[in-house]
N, C-alpha and C. Protein backbone atom coordinates (compact mmCIF):
# COMPACT_ATOMS: atom_id res chain seq x y z
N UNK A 1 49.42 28.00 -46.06
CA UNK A 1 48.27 27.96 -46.94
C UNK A 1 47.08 27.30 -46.26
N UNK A 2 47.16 26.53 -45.22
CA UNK A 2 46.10 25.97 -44.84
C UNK A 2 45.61 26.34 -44.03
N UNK A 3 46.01 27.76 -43.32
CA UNK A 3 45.21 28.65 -42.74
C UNK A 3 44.46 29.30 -43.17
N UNK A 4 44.51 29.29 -44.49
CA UNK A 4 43.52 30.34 -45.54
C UNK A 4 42.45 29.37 -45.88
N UNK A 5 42.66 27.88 -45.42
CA UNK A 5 41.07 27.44 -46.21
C UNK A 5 40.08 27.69 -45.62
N UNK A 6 40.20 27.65 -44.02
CA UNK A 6 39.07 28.08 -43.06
C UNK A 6 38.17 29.25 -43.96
N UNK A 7 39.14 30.54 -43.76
CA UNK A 7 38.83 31.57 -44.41
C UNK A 7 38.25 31.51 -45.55
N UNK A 8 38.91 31.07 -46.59
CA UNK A 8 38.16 30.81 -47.94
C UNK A 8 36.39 30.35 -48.14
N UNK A 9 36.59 29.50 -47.17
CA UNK A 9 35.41 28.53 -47.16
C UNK A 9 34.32 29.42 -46.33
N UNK A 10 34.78 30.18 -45.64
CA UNK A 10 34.02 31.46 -44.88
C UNK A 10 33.36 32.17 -45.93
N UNK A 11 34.19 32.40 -46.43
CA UNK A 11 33.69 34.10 -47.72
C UNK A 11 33.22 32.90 -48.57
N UNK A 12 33.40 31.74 -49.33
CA UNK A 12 32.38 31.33 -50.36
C UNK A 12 30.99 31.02 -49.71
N UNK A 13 31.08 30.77 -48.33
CA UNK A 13 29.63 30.34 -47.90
C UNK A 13 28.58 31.91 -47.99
N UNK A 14 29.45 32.88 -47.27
CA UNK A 14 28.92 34.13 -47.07
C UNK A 14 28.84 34.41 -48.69
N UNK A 15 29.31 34.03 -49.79
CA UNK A 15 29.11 35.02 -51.12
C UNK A 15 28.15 33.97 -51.67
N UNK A 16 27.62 32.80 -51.22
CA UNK A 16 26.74 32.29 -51.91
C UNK A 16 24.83 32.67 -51.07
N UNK A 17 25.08 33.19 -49.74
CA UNK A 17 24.32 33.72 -49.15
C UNK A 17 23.94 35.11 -48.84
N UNK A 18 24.76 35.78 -49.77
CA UNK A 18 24.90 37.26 -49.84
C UNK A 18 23.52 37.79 -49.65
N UNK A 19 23.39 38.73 -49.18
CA UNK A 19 22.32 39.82 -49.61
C UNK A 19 22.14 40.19 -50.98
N UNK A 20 22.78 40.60 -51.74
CA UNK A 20 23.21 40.85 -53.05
C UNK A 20 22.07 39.85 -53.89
N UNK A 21 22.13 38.60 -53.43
CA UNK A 21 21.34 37.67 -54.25
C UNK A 21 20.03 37.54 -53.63
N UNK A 22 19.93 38.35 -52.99
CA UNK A 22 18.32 38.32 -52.17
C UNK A 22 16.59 38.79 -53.18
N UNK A 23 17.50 39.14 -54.10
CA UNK A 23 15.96 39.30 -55.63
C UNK A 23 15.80 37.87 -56.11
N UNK A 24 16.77 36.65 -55.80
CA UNK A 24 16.76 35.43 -56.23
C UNK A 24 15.47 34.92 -55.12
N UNK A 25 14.86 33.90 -55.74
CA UNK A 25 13.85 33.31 -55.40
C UNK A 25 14.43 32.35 -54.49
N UNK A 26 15.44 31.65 -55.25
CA UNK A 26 16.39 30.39 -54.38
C UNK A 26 17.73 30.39 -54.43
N UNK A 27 18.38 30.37 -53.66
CA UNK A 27 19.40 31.08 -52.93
C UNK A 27 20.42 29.56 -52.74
N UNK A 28 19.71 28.74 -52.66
CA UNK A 28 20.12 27.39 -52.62
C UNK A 28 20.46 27.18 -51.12
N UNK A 29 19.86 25.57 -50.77
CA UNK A 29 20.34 25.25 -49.25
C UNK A 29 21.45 24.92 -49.28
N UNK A 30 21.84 24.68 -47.69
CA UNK A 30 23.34 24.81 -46.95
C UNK A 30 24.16 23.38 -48.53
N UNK A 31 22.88 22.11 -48.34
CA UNK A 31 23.65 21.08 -49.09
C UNK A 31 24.34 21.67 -50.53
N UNK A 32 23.27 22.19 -51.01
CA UNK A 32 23.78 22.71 -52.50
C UNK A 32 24.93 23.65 -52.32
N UNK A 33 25.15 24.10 -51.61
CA UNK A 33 25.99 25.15 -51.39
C UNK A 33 27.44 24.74 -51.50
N UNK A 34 27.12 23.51 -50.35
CA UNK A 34 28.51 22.68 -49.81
C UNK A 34 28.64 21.90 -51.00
N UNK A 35 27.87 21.42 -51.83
CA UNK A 35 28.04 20.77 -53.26
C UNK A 35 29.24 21.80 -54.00
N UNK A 36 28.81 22.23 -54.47
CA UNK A 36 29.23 24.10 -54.92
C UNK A 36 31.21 24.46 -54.75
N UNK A 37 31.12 24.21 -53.43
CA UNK A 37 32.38 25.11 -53.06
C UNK A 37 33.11 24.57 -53.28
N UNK A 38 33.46 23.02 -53.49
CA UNK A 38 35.00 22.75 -53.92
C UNK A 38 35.20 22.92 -55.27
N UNK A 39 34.32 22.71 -56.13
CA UNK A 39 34.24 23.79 -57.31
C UNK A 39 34.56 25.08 -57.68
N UNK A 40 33.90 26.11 -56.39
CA UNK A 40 34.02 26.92 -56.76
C UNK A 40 35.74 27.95 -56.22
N UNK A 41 35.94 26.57 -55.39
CA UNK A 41 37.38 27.19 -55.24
C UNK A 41 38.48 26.56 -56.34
N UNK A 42 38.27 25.50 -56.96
CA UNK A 42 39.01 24.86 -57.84
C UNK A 42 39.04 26.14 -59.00
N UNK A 43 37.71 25.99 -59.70
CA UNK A 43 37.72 27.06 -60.87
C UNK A 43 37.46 28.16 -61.15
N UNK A 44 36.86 28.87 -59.97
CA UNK A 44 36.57 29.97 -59.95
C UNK A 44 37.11 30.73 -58.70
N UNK A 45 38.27 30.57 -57.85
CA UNK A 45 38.44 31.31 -56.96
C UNK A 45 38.89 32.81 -57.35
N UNK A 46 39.08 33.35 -58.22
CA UNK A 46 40.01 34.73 -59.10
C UNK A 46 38.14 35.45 -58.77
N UNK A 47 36.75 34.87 -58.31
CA UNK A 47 35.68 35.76 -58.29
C UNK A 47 35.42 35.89 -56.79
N UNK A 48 35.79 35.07 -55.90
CA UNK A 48 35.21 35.16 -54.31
C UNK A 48 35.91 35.82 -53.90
N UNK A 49 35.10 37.21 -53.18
CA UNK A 49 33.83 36.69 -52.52
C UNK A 49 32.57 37.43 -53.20
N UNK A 50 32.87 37.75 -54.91
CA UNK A 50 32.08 38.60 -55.70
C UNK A 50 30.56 37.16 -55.60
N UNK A 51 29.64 37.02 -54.94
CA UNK A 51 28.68 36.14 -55.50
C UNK A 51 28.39 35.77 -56.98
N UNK A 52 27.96 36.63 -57.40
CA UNK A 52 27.32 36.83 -58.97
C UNK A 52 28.73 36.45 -59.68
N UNK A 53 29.90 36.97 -59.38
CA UNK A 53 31.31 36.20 -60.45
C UNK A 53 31.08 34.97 -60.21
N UNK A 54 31.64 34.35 -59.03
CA UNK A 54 31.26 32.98 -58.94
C UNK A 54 30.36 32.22 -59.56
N UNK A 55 29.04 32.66 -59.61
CA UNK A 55 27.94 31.89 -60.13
C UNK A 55 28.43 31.94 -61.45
N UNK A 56 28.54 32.73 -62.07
CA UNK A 56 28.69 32.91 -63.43
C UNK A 56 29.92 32.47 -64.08
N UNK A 57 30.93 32.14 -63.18
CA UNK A 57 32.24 31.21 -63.67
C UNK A 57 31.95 29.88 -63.59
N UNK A 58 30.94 29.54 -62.74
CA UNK A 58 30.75 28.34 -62.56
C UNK A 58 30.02 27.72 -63.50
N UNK A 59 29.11 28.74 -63.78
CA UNK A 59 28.07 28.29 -65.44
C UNK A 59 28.77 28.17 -66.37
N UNK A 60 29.81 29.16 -66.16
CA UNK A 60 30.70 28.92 -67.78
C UNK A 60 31.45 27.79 -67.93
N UNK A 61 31.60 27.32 -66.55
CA UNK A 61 32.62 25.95 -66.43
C UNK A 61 32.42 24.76 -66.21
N UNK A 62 30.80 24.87 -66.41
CA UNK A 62 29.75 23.79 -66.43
C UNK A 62 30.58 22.30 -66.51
N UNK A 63 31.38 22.05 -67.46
CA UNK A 63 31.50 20.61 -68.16
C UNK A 63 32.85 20.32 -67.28
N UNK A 64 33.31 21.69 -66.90
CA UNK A 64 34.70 20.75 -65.64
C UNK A 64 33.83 20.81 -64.00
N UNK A 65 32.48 21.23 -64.17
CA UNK A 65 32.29 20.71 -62.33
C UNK A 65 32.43 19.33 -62.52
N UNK A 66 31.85 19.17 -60.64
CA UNK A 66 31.97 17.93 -60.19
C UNK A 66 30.34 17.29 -60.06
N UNK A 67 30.28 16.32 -60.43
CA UNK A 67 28.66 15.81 -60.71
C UNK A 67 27.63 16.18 -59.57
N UNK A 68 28.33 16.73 -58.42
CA UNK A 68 27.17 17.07 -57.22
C UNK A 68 26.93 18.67 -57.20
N UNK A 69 27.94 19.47 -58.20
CA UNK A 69 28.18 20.60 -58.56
C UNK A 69 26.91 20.94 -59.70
N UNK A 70 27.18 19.87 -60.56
CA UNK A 70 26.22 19.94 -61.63
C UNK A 70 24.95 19.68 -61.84
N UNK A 71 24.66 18.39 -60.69
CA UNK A 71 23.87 18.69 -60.55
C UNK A 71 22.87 19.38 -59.95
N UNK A 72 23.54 20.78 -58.87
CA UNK A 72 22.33 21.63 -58.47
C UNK A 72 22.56 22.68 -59.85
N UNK A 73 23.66 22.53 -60.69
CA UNK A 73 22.99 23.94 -61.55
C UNK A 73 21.78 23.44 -62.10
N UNK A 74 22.08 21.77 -62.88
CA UNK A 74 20.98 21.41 -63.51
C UNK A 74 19.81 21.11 -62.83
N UNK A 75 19.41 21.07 -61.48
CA UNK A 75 18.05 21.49 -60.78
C UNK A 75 18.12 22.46 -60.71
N UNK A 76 18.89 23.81 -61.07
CA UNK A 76 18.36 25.39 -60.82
C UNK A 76 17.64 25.66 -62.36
N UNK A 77 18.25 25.18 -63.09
CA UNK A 77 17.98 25.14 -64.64
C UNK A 77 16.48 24.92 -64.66
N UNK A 78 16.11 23.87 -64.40
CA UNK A 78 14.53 23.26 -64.46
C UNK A 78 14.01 24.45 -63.91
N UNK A 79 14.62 23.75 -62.18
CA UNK A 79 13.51 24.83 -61.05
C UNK A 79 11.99 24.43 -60.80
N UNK A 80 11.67 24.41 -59.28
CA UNK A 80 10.34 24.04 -59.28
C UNK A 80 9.51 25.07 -60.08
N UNK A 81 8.23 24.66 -60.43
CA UNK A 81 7.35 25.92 -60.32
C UNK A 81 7.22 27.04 -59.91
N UNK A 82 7.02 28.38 -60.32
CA UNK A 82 7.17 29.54 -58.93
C UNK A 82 5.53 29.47 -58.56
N UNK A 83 5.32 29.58 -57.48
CA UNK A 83 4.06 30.00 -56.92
C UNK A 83 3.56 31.30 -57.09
N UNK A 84 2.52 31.86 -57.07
CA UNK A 84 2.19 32.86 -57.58
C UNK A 84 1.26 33.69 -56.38
């Protein structure tokens, strides 16, 4: 099994940097990302390397992340200003 975390941790980095999410404004940096993934392998691994599942298991599972998890949803939530 612990040859598969390399891997794992491969495809969540690549499904949080997908192309797929490239209409997104913010895509989130490497930190938020690495915030993200032990999360997103805890509660949502049944979606990677679907991007958009992930994100969206992770919203739903809001109240079991981990506080460095939560808090980039809750800075995506706000969000700076968009520039125009």
């Amino acid at each position: 099994m612990s040859r598969l975390t390399p891997a794992l941790v491969a495809a969540v980095m690549v499904a949080f940097a997908s192309p797929s999410a490239s209409a997104q404004e913010n895509q989130g940096t490497p930190e938020q990302r690495a915030a993200c993934t032990p999360d997103a392998f805890r509660l949502c691994s049944a979606f990677i390397p679907d991007p958009s599942g992930v994100e969206a298991c992770l919203r739903q599972r809001k109240s079991d992340l981990s506080q460095a998890c939560k808090a980039v949803f809750e800075q995506a939530s706000t969000g700076p200003a968009r520039s125009r």
